[in-house]
C-alpha atoms as a PDB file:
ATOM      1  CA  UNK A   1      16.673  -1.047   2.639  1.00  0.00           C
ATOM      2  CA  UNK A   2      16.235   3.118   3.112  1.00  0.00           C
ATOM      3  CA  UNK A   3      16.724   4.940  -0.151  1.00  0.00           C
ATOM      4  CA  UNK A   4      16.536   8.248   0.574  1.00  0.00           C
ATOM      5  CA  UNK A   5      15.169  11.131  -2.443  1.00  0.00           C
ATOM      6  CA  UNK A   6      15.505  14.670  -2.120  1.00  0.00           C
ATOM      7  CA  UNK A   7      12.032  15.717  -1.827  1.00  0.00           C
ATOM      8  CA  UNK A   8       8.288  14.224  -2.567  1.00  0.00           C
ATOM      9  CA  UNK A   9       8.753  14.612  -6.452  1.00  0.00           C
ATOM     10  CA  UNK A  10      12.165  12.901  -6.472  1.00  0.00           C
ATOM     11  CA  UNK A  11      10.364  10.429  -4.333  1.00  0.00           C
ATOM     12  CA  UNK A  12       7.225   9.910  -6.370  1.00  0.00           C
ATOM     13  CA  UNK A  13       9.361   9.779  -9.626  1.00  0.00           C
ATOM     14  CA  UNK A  14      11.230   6.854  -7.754  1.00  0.00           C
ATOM     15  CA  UNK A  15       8.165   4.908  -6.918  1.00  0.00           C
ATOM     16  CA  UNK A  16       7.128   5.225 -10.676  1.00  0.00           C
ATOM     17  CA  UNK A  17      10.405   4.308 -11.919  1.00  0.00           C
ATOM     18  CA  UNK A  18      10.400   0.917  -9.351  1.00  0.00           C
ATOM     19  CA  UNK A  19       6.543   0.108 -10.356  1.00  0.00           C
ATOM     20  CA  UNK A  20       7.097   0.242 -13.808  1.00  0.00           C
ATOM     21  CA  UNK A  21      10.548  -1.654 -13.932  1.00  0.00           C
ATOM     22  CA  UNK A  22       8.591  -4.285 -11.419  1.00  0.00           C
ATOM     23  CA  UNK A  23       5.605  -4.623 -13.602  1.00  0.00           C
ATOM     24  CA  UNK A  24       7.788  -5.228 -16.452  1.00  0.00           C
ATOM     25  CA  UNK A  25       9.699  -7.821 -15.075  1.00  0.00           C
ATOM     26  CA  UNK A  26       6.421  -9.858 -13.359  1.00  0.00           C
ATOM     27  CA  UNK A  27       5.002 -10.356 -16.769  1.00  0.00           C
ATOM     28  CA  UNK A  28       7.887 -11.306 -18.811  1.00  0.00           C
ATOM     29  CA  UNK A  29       8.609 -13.737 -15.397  1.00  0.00           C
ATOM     30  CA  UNK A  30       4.761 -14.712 -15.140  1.00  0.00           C
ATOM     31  CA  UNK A  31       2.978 -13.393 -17.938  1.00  0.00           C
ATOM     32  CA  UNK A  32       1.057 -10.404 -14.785  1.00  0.00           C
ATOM     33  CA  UNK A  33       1.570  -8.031 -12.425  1.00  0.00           C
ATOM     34  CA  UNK A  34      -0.381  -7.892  -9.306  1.00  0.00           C
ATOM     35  CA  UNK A  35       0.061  -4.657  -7.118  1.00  0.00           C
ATOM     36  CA  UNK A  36      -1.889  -3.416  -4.343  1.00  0.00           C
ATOM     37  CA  UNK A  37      -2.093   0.536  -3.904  1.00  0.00           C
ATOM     38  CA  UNK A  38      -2.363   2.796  -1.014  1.00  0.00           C
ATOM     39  CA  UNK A  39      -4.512   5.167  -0.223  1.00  0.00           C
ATOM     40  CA  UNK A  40      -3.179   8.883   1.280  1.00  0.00           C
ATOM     41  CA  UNK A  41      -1.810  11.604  -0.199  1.00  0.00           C
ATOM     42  CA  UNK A  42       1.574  10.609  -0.503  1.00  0.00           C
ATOM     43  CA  UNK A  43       1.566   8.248  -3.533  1.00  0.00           C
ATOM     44  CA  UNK A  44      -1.029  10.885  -5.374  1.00  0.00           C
ATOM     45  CA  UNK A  45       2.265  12.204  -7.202  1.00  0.00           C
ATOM     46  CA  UNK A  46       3.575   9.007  -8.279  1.00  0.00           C
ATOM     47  CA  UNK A  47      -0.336   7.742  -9.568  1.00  0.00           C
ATOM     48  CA  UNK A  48      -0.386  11.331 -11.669  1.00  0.00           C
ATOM     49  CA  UNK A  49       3.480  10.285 -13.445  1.00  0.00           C
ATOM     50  CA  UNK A  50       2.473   6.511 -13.580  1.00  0.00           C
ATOM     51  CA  UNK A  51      -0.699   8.231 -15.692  1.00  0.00           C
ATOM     52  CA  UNK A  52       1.888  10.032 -18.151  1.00  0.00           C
ATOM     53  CA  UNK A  53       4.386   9.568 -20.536  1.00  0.00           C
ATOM     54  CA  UNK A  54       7.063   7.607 -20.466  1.00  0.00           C
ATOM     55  CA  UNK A  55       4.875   5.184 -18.066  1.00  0.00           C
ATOM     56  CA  UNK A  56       1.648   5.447 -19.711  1.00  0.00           C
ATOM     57  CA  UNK A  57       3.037   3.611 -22.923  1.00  0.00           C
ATOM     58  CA  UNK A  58       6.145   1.180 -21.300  1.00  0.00           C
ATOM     59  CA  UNK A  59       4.125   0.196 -18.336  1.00  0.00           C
ATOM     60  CA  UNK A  60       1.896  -3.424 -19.167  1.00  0.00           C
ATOM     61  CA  UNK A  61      -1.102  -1.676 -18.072  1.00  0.00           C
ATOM     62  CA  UNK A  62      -2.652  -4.915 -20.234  1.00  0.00           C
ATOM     63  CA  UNK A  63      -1.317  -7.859 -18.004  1.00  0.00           C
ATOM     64  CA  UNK A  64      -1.747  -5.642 -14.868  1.00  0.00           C
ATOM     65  CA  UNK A  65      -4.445  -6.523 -11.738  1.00  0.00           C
ATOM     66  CA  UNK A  66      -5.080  -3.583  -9.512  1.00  0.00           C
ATOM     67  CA  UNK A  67      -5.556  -4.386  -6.028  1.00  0.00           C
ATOM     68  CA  UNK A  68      -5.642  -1.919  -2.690  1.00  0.00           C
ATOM     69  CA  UNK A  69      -4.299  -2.605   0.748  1.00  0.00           C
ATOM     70  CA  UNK A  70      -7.413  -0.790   2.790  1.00  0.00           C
ATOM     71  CA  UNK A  71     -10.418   1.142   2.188  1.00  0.00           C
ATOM     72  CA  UNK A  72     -12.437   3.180   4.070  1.00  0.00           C
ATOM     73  CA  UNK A  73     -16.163   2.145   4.581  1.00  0.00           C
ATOM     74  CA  UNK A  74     -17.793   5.332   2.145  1.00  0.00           C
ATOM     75  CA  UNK A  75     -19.243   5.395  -1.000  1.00  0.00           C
ATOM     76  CA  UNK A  76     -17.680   5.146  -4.067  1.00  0.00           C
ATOM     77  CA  UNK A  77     -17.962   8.302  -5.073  1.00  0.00           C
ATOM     78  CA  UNK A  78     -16.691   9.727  -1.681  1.00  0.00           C
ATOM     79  CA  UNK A  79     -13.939  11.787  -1.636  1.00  0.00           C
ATOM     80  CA  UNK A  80     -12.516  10.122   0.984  1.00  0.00           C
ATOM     81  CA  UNK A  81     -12.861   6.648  -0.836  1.00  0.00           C
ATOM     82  CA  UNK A  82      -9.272   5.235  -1.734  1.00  0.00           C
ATOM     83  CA  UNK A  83      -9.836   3.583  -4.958  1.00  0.00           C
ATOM     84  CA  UNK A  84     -11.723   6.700  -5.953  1.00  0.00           C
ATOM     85  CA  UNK A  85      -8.572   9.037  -5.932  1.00  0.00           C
ATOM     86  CA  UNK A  86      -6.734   6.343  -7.677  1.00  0.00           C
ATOM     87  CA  UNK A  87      -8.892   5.927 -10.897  1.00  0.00           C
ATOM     88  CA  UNK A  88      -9.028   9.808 -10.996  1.00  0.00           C
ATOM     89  CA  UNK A  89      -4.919  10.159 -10.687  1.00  0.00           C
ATOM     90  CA  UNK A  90      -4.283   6.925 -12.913  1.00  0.00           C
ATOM     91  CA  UNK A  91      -7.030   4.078 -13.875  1.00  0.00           C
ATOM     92  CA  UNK A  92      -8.914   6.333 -15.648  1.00  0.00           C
ATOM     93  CA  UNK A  93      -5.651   7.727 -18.052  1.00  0.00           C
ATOM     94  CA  UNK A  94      -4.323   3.828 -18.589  1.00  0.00           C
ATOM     95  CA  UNK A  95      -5.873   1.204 -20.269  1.00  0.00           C
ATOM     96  CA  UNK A  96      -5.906  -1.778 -17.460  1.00  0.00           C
ATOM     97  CA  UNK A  97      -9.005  -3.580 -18.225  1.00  0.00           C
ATOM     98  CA  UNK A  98     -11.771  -2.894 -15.947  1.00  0.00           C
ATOM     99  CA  UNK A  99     -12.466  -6.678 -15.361  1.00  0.00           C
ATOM    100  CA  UNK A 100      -8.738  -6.467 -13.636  1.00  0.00           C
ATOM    101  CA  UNK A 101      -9.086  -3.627 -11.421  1.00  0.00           C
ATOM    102  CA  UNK A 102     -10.570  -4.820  -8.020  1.00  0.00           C
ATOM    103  CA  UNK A 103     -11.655  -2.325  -5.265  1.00  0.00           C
ATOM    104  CA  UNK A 104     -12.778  -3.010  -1.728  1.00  0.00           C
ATOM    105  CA  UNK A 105     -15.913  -2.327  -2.013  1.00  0.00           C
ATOM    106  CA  UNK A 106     -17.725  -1.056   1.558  1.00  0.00           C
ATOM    107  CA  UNK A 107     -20.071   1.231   1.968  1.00  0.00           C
ATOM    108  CA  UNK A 108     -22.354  -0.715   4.940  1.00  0.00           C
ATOM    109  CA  UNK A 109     -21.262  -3.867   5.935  1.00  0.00           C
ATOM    110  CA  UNK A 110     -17.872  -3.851   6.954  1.00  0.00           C
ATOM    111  CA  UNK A 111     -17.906  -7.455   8.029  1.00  0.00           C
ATOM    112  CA  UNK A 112     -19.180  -8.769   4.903  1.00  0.00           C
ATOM    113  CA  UNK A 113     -17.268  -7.022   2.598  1.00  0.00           C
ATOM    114  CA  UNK A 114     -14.120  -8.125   4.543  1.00  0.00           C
ATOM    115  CA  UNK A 115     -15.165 -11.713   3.390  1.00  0.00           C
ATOM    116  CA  UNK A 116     -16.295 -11.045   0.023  1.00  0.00           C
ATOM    117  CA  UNK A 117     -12.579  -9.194  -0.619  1.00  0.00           C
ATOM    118  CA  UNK A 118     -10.968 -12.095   0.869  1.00  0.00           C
ATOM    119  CA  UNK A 119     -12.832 -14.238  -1.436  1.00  0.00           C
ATOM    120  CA  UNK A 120     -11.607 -12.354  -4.150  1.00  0.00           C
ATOM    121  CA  UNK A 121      -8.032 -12.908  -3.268  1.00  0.00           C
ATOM    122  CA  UNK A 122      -8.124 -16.413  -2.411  1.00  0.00           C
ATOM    123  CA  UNK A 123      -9.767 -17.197  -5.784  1.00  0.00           C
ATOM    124  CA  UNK A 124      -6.840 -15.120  -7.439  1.00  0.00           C
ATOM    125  CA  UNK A 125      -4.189 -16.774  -5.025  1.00  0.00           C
ATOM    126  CA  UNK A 126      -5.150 -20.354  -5.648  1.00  0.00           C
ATOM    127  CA  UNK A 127      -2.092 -21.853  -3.987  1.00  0.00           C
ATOM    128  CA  UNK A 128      -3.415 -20.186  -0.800  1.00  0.00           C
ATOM    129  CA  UNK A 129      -0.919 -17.454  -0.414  1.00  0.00           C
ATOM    130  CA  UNK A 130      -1.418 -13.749  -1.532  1.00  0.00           C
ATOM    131  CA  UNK A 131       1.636 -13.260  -3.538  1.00  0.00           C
ATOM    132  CA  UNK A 132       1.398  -9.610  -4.641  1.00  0.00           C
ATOM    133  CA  UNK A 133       4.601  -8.564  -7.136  1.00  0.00           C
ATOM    134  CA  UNK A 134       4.164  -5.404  -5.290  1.00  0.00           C
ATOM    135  CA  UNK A 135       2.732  -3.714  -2.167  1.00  0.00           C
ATOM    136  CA  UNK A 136       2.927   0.135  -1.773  1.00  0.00           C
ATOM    137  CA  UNK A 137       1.985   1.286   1.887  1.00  0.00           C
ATOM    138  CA  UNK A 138       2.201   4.574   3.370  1.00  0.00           C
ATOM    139  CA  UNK A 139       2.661   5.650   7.591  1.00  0.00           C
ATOM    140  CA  UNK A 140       0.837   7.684   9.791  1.00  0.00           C
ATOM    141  CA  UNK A 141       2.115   9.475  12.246  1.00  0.00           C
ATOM    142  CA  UNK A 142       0.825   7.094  14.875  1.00  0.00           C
ATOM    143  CA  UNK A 143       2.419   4.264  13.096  1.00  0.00           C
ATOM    144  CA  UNK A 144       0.115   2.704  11.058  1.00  0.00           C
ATOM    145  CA  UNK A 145       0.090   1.541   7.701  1.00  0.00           C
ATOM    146  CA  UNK A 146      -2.832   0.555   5.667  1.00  0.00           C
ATOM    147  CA  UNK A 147      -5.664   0.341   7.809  1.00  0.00           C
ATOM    148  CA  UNK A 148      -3.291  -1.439  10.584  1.00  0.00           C
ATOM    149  CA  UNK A 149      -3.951   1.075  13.547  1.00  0.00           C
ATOM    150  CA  UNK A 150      -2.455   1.210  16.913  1.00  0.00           C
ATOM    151  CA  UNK A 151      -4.246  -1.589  19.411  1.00  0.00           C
ATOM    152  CA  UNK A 152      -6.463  -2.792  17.343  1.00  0.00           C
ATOM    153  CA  UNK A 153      -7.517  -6.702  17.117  1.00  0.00           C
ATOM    154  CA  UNK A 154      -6.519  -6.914  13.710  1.00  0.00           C
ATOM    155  CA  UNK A 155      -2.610  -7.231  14.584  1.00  0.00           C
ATOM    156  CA  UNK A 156      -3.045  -9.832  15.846  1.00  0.00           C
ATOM    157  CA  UNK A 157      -4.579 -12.061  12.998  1.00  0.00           C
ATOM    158  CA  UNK A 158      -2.733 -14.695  11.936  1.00  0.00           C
ATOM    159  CA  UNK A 159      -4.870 -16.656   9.314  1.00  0.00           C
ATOM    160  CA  UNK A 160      -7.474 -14.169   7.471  1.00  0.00           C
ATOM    161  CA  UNK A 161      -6.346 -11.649   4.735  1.00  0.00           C
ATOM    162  CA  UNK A 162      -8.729  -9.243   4.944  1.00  0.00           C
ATOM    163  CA  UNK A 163     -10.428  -7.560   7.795  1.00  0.00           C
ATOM    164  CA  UNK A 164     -12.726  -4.899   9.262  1.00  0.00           C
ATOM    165  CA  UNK A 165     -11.062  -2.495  11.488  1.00  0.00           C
ATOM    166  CA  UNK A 166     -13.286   0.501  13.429  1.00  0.00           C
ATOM    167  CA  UNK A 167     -11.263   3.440  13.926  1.00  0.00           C
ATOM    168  CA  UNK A 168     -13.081   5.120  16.465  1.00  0.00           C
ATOM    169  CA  UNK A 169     -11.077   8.625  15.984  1.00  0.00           C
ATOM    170  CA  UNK A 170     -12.919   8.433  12.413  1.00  0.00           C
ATOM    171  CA  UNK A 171     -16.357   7.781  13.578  1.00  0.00           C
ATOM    172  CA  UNK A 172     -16.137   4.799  10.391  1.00  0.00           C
ATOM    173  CA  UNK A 173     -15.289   1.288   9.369  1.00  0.00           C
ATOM    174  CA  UNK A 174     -12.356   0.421   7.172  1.00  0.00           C
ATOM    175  CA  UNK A 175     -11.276  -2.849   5.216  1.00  0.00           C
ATOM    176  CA  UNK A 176      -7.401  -3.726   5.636  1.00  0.00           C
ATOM    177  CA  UNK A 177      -4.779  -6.363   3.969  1.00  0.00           C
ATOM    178  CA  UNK A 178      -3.862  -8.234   7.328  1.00  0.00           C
ATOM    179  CA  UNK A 179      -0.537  -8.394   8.057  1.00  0.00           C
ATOM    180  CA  UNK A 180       0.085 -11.475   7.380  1.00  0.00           C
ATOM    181  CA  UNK A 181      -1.468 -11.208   3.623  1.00  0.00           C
ATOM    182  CA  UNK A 182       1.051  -8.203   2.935  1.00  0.00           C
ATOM    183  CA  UNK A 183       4.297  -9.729   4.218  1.00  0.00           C
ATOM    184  CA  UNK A 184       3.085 -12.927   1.704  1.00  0.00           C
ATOM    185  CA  UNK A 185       4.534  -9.839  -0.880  1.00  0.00           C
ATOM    186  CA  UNK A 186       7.606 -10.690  -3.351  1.00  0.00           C
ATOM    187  CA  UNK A 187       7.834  -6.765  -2.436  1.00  0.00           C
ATOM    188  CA  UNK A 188       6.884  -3.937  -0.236  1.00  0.00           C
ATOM    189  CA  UNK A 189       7.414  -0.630  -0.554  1.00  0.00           C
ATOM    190  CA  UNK A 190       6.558   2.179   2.155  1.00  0.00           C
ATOM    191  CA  UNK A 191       6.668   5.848   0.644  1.00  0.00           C
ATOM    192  CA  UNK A 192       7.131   8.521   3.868  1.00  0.00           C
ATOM    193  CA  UNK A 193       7.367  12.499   2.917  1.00  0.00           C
ATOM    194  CA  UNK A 194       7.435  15.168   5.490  1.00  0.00           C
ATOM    195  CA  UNK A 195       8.778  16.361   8.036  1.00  0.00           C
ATOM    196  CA  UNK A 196       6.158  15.937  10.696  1.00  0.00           C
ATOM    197  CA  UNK A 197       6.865  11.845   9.268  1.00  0.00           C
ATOM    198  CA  UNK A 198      10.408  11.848  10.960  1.00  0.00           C
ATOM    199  CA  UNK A 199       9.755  10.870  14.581  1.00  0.00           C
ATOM    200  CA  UNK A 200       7.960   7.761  13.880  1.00  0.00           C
ATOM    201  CA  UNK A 201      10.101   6.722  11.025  1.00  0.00           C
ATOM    202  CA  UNK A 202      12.210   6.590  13.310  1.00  0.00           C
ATOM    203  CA  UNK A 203      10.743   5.216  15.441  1.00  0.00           C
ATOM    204  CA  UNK A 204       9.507   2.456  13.308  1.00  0.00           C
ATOM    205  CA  UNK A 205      13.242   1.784  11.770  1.00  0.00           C
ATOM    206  CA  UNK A 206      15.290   2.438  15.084  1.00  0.00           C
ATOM    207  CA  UNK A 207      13.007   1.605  18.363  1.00  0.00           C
ATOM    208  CA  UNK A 208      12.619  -1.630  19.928  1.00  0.00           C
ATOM    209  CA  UNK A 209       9.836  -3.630  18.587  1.00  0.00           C
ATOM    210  CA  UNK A 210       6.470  -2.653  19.589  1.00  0.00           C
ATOM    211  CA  UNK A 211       3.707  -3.559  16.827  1.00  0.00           C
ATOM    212  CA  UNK A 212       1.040  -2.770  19.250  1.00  0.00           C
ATOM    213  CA  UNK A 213       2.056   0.469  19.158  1.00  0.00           C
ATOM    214  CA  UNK A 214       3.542   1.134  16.290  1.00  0.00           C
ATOM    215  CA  UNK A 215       2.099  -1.415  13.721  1.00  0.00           C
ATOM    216  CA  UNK A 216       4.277  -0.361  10.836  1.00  0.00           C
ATOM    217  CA  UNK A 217       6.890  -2.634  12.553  1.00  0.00           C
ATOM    218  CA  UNK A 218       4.796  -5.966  11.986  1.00  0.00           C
ATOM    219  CA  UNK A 219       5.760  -5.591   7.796  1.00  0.00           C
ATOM    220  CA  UNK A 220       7.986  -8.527   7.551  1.00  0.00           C
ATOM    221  CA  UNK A 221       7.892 -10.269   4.585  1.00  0.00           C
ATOM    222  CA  UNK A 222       8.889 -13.866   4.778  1.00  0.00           C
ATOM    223  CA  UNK A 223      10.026 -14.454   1.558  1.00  0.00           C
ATOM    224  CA  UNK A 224      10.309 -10.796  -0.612  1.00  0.00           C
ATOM    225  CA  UNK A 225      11.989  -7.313  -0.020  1.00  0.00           C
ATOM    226  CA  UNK A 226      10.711  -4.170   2.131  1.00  0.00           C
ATOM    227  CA  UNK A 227      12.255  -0.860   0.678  1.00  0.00           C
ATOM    228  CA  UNK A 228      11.667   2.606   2.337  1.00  0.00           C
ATOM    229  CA  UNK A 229      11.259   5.312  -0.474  1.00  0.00           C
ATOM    230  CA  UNK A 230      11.454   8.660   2.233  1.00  0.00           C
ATOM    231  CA  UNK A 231      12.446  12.151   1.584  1.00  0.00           C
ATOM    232  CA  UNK A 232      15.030  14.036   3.320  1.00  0.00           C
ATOM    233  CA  UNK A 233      12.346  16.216   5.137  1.00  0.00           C
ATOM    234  CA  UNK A 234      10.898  12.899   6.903  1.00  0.00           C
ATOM    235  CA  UNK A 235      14.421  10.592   6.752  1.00  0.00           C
ATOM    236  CA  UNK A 236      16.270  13.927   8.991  1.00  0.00           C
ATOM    237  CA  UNK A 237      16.232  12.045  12.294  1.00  0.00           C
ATOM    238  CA  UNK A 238      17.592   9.384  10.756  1.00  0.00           C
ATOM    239  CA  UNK A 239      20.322  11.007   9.663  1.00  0.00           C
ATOM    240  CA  UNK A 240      21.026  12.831  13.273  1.00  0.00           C
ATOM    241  CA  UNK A 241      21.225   9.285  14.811  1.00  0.00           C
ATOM    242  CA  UNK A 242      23.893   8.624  12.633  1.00  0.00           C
ATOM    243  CA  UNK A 243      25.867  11.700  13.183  1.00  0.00           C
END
């Protein structure tokens, strides 16, 4: 499903809107809401309103468990550092308890860390899948999403949850959800704003399949719902191929 908002605002206030109304409803259905954020700067918006009034008091920031989907391998106190820019937007203004919020931690030993955060999950997810309520993702303009990059091994994992990726454009290590633990999600939700976005959303959404290449096309989930949240600016091809 596309739903298409006028700009990044309209967007962002969307997101909020849909993480609010799904946190509500995954505690009243199961007493907690599980959601694993993205990094980028494209959800920054919708942390800041999620941070504020009305969401600040109606969301069940109590019952909530704060997950991510990758991380870069940096300090904690890196700017660059995902989980960083999301308790400065939002964990910091909301009271989740700090016991619930669980970063990817990674600063030297990617390999390690990629088990330890699996650990984490599997503990959480006792009945062995990773059933996030929610799953916000973002693309790059080479088609990836989380830390799922273009010909890289980890497309191709089937059974872990977590792993390592190197990017070697980046000079550094990153932690990634696996495809296979995100599509496990009772929903995903990819937020695209820009123009410069447009040719490989459509690329993703219209092209033949090609995860290699673009791996934004391997988020399938089995048994949940994949919305696109994208602003006119990024959604315009989109709209050309249907004209």
């Amino acid at each position: 499903m596309i739903r298409i908002c006028a700009d990044l605002e309209s967007l962002s206030h969307a997101a909020a809107e849909l993480f609010a109304a799904e946190a509500l409803q995954a505690v009243q259905d199961r007493g907690r809401f599980t959601v694993a954020l993205s990094g980028g700067s494209t959800p920054r918006r919708t942390y800041e309103l999620l941070a504020r009034e009305p969401f600040g008091k109606t969301v069940p920031w109590q019952s909530t468990h704060i997950f991510w989907g990758d991380e870069r391998c940096v300090p904690e106190n890196d700017p660059r550092n995902n989980a960083l820019t999301a308790r400065q937007t939002l964990l910091d203004h909301v009271p989740v308890p700090q016991k619930q919020i669980h970063p990817m931690v990674c600063d030297r030993f990617p390999q390690q860390a990629a088990v330890a955060y699996e650990a984490l999950l599997r503990d959480f997810f006792p009945d062995g899948h990773p059933r996030f309520d929610l799953v916000l993702l973002g693309l790059g303009a080479n088609g990836h999403t989380a830390s799922l990059f273009p010909g890289t091994a980890v497309l191709e994992e089937q059974q872990r949850w977590v792993a390592e990726v190197s990017v070697a454009d980046e000079g550094l290590h990153r932690l990634t959800l696996t495809a296979a633990a995100i599509n496990q999600a009772a929903l995903v939700v990819f937020m695209v704003s820009g123009s410069d976005k447009a040719p490989i959303l459509r690329n993703v959404l219209k092209e033949a399949q090609d995860p290699h290449s673009i791996p934004a096309q391997l988020i399938k989930p089995v048994d949940g719902g994949l919305l696109w949240l994208v602003d006119r600016d990024a959604a315009r091809l989109l709209r050309q191929r249907k004209e």
